[in-house]
PDB file of N, CA and C in Angstrom:
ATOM      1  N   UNK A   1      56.140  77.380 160.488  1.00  0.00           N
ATOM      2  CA  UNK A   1      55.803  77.788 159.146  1.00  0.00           C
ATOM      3  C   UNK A   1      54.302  78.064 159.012  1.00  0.00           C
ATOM      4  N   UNK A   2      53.733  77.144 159.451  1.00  0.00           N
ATOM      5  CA  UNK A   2      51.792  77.615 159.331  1.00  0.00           C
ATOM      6  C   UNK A   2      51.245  78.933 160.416  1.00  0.00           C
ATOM      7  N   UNK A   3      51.935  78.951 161.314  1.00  0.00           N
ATOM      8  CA  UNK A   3      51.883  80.425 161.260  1.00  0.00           C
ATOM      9  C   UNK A   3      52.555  81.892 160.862  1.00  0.00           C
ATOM     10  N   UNK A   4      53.865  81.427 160.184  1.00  0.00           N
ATOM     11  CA  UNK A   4      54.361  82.750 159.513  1.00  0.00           C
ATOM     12  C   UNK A   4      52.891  83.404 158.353  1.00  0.00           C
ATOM     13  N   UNK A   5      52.223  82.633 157.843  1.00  0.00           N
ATOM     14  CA  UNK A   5      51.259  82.800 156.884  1.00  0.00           C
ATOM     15  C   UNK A   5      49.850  83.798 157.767  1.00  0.00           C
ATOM     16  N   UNK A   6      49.653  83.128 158.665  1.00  0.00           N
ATOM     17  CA  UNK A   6      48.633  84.261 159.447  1.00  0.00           C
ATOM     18  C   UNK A   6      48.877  85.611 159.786  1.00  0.00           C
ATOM     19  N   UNK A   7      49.787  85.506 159.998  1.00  0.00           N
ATOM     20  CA  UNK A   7      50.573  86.948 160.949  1.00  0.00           C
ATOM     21  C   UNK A   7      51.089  87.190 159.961  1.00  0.00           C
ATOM     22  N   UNK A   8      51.668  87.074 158.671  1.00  0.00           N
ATOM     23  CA  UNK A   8      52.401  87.910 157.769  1.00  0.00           C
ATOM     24  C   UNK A   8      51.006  88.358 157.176  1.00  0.00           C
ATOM     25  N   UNK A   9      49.455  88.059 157.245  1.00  0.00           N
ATOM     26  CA  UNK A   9      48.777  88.415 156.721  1.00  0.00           C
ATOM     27  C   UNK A   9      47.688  89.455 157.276  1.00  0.00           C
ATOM     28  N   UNK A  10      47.585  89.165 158.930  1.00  0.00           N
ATOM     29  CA  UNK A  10      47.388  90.127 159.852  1.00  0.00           C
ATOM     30  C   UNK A  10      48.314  91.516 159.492  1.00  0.00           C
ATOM     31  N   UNK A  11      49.547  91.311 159.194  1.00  0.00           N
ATOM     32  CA  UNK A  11      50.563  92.166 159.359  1.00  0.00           C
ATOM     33  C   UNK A  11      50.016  93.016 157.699  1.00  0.00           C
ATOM     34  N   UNK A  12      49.529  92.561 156.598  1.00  0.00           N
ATOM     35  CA  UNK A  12      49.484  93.226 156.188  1.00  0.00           C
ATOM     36  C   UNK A  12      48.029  93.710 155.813  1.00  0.00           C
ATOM     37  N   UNK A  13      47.229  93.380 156.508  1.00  0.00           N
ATOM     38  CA  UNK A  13      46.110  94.292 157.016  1.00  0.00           C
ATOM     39  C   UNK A  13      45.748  95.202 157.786  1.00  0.00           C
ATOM     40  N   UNK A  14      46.474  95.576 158.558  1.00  0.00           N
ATOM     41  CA  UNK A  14      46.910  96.158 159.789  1.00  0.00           C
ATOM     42  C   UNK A  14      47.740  97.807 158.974  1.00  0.00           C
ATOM     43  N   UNK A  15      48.622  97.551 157.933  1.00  0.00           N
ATOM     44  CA  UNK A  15      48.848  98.414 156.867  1.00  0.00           C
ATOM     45  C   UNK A  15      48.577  98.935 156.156  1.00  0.00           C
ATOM     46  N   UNK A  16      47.363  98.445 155.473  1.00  0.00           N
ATOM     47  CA  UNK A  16      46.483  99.053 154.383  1.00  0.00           C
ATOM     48  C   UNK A  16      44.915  99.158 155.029  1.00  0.00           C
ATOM     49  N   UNK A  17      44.893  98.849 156.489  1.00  0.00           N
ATOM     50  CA  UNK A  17      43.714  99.079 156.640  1.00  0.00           C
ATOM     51  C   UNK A  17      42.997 100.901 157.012  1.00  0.00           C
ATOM     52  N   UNK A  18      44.258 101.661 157.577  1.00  0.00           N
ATOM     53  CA  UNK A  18      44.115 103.001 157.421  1.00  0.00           C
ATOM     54  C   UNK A  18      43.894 103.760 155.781  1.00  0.00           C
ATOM     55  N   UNK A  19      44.439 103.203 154.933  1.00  0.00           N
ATOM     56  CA  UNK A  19      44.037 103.542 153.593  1.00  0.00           C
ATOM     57  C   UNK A  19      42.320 103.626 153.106  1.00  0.00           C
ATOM     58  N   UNK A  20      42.118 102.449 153.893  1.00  0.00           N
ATOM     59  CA  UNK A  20      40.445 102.285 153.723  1.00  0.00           C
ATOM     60  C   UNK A  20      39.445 103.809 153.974  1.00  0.00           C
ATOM     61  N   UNK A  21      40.107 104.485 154.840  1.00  0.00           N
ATOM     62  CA  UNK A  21      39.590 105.503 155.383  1.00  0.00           C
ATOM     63  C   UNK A  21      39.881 107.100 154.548  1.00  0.00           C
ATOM     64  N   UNK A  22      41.380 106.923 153.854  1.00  0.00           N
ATOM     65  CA  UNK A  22      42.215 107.920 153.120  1.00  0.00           C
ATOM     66  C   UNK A  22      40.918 108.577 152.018  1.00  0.00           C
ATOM     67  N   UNK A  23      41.391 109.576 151.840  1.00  0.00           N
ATOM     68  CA  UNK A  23      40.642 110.182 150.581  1.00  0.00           C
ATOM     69  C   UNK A  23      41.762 110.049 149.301  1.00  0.00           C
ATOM     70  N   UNK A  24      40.763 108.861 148.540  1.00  0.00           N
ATOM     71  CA  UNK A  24      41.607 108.815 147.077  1.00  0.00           C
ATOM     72  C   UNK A  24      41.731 109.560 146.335  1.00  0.00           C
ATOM     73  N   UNK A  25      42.267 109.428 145.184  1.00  0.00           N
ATOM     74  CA  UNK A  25      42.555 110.493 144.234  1.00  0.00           C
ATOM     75  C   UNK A  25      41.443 110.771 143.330  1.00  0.00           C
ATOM     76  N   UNK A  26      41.448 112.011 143.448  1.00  0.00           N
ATOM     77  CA  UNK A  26      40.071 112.664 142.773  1.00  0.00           C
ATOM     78  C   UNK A  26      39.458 112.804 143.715  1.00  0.00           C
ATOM     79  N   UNK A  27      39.347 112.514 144.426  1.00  0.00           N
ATOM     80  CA  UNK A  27      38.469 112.670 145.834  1.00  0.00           C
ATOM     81  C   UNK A  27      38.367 114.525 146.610  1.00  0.00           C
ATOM     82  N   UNK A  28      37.753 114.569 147.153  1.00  0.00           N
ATOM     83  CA  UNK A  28      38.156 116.045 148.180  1.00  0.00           C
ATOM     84  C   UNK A  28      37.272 115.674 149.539  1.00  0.00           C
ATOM     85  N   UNK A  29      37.422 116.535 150.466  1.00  0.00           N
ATOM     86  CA  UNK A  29      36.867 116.625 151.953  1.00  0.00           C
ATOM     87  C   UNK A  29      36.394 117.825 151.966  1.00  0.00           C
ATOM     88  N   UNK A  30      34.960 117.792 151.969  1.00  0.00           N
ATOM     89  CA  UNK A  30      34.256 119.094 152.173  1.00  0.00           C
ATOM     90  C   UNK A  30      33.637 119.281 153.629  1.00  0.00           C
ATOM     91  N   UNK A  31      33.929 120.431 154.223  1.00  0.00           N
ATOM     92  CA  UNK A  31      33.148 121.072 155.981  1.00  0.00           C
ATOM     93  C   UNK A  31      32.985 122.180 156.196  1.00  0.00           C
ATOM     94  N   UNK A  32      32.170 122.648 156.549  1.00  0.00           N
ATOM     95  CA  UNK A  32      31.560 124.187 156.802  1.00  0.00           C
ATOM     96  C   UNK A  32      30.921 124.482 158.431  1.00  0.00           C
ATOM     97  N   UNK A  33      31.280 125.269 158.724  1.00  0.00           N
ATOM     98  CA  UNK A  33      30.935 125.521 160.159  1.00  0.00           C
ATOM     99  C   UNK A  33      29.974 126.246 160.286  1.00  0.00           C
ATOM    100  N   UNK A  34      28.759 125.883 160.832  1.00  0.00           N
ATOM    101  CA  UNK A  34      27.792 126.525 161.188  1.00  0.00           C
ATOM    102  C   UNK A  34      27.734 128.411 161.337  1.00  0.00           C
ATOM    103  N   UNK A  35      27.455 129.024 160.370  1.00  0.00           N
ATOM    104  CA  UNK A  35      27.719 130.704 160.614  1.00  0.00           C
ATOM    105  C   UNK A  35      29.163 131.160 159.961  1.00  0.00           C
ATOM    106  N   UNK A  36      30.048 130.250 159.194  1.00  0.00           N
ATOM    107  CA  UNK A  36      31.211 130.505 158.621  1.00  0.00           C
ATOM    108  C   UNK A  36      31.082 131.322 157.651  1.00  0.00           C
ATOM    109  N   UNK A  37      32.606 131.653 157.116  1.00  0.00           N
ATOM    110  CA  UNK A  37      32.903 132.328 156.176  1.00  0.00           C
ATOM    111  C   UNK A  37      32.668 131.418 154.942  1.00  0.00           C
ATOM    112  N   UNK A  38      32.051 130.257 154.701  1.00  0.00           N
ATOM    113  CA  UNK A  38      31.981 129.238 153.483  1.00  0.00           C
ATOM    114  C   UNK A  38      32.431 128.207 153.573  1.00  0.00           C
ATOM    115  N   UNK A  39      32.292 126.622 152.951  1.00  0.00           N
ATOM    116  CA  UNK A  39      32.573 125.621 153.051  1.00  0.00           C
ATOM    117  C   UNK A  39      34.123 125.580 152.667  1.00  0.00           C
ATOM    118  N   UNK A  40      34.809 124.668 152.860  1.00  0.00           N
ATOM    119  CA  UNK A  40      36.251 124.078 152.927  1.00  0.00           C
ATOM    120  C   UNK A  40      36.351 123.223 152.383  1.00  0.00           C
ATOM    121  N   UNK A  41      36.936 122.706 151.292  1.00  0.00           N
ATOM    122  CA  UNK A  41      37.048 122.217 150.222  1.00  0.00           C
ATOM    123  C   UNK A  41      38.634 121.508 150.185  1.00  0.00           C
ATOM    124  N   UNK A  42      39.412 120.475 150.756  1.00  0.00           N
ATOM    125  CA  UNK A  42      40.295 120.230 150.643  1.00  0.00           C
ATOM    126  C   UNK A  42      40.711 118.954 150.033  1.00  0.00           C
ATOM    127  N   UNK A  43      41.297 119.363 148.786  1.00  0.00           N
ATOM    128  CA  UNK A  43      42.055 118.636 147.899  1.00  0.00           C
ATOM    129  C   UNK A  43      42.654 117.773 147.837  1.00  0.00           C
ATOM    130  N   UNK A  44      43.161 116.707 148.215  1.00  0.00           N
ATOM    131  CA  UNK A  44      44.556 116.420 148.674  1.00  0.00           C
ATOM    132  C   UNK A  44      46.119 116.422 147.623  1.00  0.00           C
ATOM    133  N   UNK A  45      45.803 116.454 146.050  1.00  0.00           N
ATOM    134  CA  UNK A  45      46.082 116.573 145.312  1.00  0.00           C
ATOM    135  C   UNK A  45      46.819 117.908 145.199  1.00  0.00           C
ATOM    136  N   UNK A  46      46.576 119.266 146.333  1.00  0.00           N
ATOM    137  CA  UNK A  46      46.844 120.258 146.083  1.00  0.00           C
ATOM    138  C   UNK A  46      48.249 119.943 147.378  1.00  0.00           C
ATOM    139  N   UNK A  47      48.256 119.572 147.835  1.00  0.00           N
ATOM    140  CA  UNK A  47      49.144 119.241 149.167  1.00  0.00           C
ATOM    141  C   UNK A  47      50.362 118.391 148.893  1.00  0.00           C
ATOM    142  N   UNK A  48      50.149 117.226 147.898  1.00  0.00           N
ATOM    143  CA  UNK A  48      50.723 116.265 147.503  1.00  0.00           C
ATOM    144  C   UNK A  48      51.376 117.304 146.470  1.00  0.00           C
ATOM    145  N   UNK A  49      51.067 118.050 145.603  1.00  0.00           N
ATOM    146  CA  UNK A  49      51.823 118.810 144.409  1.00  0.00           C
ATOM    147  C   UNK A  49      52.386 119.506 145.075  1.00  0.00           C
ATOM    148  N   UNK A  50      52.476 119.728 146.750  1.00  0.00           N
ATOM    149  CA  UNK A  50      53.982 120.602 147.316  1.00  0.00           C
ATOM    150  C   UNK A  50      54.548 119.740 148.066  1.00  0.00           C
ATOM    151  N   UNK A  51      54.721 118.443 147.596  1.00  0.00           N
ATOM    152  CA  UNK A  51      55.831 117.340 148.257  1.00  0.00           C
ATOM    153  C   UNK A  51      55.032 116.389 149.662  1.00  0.00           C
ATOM    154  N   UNK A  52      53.857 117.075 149.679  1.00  0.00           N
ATOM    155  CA  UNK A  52      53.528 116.360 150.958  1.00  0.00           C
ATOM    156  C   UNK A  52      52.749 115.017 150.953  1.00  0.00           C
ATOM    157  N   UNK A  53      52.933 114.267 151.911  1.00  0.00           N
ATOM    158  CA  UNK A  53      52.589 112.588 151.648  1.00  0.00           C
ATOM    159  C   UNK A  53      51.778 112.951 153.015  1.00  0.00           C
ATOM    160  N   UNK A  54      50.436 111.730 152.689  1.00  0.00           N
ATOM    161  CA  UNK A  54      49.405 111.466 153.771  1.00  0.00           C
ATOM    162  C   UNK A  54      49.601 111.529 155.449  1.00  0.00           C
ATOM    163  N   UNK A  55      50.457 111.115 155.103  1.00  0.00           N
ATOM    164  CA  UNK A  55      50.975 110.799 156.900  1.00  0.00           C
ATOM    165  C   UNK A  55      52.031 112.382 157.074  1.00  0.00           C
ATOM    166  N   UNK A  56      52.091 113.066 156.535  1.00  0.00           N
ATOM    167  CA  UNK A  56      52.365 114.293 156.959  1.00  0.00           C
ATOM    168  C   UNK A  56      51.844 114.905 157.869  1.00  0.00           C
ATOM    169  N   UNK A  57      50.581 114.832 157.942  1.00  0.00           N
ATOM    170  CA  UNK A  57      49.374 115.235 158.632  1.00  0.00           C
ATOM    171  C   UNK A  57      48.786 114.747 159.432  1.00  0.00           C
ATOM    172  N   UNK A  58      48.748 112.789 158.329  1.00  0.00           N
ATOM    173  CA  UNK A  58      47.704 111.856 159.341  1.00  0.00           C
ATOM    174  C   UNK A  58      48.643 111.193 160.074  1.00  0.00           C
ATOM    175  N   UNK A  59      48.552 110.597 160.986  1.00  0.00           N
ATOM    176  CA  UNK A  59      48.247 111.110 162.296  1.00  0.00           C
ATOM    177  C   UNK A  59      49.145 111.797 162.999  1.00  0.00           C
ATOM    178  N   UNK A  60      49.856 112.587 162.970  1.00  0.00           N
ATOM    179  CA  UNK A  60      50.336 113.427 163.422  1.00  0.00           C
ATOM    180  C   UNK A  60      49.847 114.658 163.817  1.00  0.00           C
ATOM    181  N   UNK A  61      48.642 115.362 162.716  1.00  0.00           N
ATOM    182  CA  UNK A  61      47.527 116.271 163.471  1.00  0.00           C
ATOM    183  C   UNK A  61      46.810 115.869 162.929  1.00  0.00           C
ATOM    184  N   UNK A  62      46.107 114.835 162.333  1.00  0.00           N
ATOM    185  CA  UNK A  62      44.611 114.421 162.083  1.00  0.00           C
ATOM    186  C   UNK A  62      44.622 113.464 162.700  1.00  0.00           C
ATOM    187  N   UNK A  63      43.555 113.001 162.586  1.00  0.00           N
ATOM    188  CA  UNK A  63      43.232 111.747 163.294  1.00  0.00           C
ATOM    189  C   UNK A  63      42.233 111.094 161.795  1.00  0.00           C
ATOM    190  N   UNK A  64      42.471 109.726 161.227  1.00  0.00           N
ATOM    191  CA  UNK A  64      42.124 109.047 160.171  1.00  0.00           C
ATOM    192  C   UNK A  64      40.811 109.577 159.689  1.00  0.00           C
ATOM    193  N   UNK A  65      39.699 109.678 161.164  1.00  0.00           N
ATOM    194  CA  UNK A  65      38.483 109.262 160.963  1.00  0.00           C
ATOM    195  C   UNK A  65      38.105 110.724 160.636  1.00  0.00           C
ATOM    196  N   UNK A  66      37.158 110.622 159.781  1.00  0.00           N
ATOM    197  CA  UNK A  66      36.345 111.932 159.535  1.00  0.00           C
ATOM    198  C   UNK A  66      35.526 112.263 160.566  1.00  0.00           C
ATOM    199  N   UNK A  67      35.604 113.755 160.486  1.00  0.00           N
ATOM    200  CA  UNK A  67      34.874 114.250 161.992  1.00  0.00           C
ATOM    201  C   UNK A  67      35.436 114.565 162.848  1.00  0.00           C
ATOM    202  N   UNK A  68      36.531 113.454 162.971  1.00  0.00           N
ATOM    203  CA  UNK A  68      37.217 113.629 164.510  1.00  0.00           C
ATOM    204  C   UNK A  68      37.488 115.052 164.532  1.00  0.00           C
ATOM    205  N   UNK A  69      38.398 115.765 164.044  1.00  0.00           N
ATOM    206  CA  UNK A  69      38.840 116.970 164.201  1.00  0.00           C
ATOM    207  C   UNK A  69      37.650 118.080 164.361  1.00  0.00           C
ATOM    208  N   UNK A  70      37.580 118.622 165.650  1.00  0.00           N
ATOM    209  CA  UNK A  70      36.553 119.628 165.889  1.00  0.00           C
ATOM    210  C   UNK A  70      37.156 120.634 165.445  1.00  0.00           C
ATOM    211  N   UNK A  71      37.190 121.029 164.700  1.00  0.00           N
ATOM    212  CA  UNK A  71      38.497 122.705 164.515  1.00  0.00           C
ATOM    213  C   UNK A  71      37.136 123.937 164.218  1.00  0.00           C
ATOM    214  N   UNK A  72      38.236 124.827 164.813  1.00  0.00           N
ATOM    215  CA  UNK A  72      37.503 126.391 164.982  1.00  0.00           C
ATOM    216  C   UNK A  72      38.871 127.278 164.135  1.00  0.00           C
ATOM    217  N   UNK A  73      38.438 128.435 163.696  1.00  0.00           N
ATOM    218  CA  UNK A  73      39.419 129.321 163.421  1.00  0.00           C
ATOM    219  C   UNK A  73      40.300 129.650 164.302  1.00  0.00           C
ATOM    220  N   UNK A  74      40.090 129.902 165.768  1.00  0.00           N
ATOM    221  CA  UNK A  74      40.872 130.075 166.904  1.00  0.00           C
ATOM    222  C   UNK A  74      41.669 129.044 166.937  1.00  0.00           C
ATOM    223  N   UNK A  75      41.569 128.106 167.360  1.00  0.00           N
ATOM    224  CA  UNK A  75      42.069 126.643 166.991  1.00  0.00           C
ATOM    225  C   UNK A  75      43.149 127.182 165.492  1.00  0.00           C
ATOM    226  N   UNK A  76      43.030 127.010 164.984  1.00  0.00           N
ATOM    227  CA  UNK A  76      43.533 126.703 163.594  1.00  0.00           C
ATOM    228  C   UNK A  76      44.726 127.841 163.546  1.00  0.00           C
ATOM    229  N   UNK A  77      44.391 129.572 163.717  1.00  0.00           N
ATOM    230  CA  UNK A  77      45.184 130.598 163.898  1.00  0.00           C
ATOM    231  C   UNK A  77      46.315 130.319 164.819  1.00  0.00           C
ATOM    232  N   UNK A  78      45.717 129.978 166.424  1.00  0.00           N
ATOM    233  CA  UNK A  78      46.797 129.307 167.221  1.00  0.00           C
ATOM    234  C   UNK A  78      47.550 128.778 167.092  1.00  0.00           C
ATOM    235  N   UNK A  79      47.381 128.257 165.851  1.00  0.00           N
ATOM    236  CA  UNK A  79      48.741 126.959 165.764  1.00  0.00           C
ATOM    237  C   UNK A  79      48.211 125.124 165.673  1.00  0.00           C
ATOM    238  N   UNK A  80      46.854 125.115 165.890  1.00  0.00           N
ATOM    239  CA  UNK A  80      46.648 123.877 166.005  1.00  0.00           C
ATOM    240  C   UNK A  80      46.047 123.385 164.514  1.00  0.00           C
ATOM    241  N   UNK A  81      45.745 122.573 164.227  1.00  0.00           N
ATOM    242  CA  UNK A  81      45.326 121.607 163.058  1.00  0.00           C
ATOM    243  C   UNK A  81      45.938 122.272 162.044  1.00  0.00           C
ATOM    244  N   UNK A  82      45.480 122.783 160.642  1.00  0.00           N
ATOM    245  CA  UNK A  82      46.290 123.519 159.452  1.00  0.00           C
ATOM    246  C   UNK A  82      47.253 124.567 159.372  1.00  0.00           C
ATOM    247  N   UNK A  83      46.748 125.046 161.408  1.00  0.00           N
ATOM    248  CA  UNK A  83      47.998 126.305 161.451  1.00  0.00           C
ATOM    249  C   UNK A  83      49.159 125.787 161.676  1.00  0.00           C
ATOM    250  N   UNK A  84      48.890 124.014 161.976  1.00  0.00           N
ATOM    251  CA  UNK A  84      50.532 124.024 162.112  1.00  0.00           C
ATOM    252  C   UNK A  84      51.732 124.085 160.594  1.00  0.00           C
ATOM    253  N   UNK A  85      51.208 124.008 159.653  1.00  0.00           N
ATOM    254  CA  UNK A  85      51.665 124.465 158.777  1.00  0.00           C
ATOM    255  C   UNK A  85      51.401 125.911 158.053  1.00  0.00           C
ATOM    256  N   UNK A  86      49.792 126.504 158.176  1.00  0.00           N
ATOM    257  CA  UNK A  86      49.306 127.642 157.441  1.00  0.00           C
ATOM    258  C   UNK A  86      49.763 129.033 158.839  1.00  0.00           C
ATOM    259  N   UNK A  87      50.912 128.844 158.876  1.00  0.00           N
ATOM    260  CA  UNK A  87      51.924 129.812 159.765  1.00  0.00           C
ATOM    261  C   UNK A  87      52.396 131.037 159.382  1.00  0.00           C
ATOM    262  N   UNK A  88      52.142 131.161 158.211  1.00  0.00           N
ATOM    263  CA  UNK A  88      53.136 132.165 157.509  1.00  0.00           C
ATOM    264  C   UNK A  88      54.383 131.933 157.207  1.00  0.00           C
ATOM    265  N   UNK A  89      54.900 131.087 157.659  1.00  0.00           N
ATOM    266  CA  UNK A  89      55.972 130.703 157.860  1.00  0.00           C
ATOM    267  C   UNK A  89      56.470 129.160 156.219  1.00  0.00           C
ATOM    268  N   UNK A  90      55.770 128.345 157.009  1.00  0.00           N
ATOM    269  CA  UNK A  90      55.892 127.334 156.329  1.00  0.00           C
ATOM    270  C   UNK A  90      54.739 127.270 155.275  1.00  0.00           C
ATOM    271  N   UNK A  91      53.553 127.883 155.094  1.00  0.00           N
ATOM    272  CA  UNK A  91      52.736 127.796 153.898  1.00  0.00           C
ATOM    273  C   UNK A  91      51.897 129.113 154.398  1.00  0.00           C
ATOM    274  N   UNK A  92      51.450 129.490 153.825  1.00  0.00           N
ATOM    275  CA  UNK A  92      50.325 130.693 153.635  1.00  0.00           C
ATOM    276  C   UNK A  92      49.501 130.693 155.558  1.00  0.00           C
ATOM    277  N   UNK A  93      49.899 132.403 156.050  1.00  0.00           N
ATOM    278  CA  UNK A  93      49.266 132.373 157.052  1.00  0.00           C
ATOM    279  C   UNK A  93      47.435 132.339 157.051  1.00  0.00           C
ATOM    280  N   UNK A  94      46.729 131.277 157.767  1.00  0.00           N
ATOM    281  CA  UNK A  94      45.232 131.670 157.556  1.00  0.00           C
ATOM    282  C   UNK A  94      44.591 132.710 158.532  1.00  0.00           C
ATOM    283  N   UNK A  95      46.142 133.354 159.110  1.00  0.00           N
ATOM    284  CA  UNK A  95      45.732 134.893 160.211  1.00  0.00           C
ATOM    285  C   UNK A  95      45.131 135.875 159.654  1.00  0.00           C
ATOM    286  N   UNK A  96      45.549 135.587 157.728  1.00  0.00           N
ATOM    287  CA  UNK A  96      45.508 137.115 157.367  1.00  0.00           C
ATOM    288  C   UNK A  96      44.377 136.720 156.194  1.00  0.00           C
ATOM    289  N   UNK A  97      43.557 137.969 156.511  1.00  0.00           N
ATOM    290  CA  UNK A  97      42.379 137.728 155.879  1.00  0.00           C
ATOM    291  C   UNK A  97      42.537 137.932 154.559  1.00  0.00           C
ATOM    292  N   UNK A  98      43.066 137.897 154.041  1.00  0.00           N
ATOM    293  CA  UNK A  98      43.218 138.278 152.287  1.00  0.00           C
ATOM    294  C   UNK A  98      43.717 136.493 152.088  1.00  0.00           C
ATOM    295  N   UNK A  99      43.768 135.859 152.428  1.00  0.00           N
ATOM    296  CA  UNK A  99      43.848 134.100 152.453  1.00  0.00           C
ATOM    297  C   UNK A  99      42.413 133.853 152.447  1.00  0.00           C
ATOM    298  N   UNK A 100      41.411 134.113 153.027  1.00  0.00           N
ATOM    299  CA  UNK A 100      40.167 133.006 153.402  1.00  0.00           C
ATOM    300  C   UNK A 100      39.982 132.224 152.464  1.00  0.00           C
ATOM    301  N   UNK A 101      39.677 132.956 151.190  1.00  0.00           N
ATOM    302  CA  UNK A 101      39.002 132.538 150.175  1.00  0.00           C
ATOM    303  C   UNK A 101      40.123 131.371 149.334  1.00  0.00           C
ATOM    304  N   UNK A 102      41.409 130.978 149.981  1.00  0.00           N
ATOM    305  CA  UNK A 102      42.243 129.926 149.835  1.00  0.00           C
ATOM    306  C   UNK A 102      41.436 128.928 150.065  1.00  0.00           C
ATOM    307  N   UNK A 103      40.993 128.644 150.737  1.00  0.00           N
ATOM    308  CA  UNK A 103      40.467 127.642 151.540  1.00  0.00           C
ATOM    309  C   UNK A 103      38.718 127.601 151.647  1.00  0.00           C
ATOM    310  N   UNK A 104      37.990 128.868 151.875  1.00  0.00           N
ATOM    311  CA  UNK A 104      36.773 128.922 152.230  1.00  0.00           C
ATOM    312  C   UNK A 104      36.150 129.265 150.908  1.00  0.00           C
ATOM    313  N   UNK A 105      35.443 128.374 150.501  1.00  0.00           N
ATOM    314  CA  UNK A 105      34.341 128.738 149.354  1.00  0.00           C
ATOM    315  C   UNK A 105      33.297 129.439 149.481  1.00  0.00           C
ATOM    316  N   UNK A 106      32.575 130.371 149.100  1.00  0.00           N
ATOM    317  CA  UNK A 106      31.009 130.613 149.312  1.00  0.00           C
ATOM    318  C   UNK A 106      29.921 129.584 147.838  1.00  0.00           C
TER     319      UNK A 106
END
């Protein structure tokens, strides 16, 4: 019994400790690439209003920590980080240039 209390409490730190890192509500994630088409501005609020939950993404193609993700447009068009959804297919292709300004602010 005196240790169900440690480990049920490890256990639930271990759960909410990736939250620590999450972008809350009201929050956004701003990044701009050196020589880009404009900063990137992402919402999460805009993602969540088309059914999608955090772990959609995290970790499955993000990784928690900010930064981690080095992404390039090549990268991204290919299919990797936002292209795996911004496909054309499943949400707005970011192949086609009449999109940038979805995403890229000046």
């Amino acid at each position: 019994m005196k240790l169900i209390i440690p480990v049920l409490a490890v256990l639930v730190l271990a759960v909410f400790a990736g939250n620590v890192a999450a972008i809350s509500p009201g929050k956004t994630v701003e990044w701009e690439a050196k020589g880009g088409p404009g900063k990137v501005i992402l919402d999460g609020k805009i993602h969540a209003a088309k059914g999608l939950k955090c772990m959609d993404c995290h970790t499955k193609i993000f990784q928690m920590k900010k930064g981690s993700a080095k992404m390039n447009m090549a990268d991204i068009n290919s299919g990797k980080y936002c292209g795996e959804c911004h496909n054309g297919t499943k949400a707005f292709a970011t192949k086609d240039a009449a999109n940038c300004g979805k995403c890229h602010k000046k």
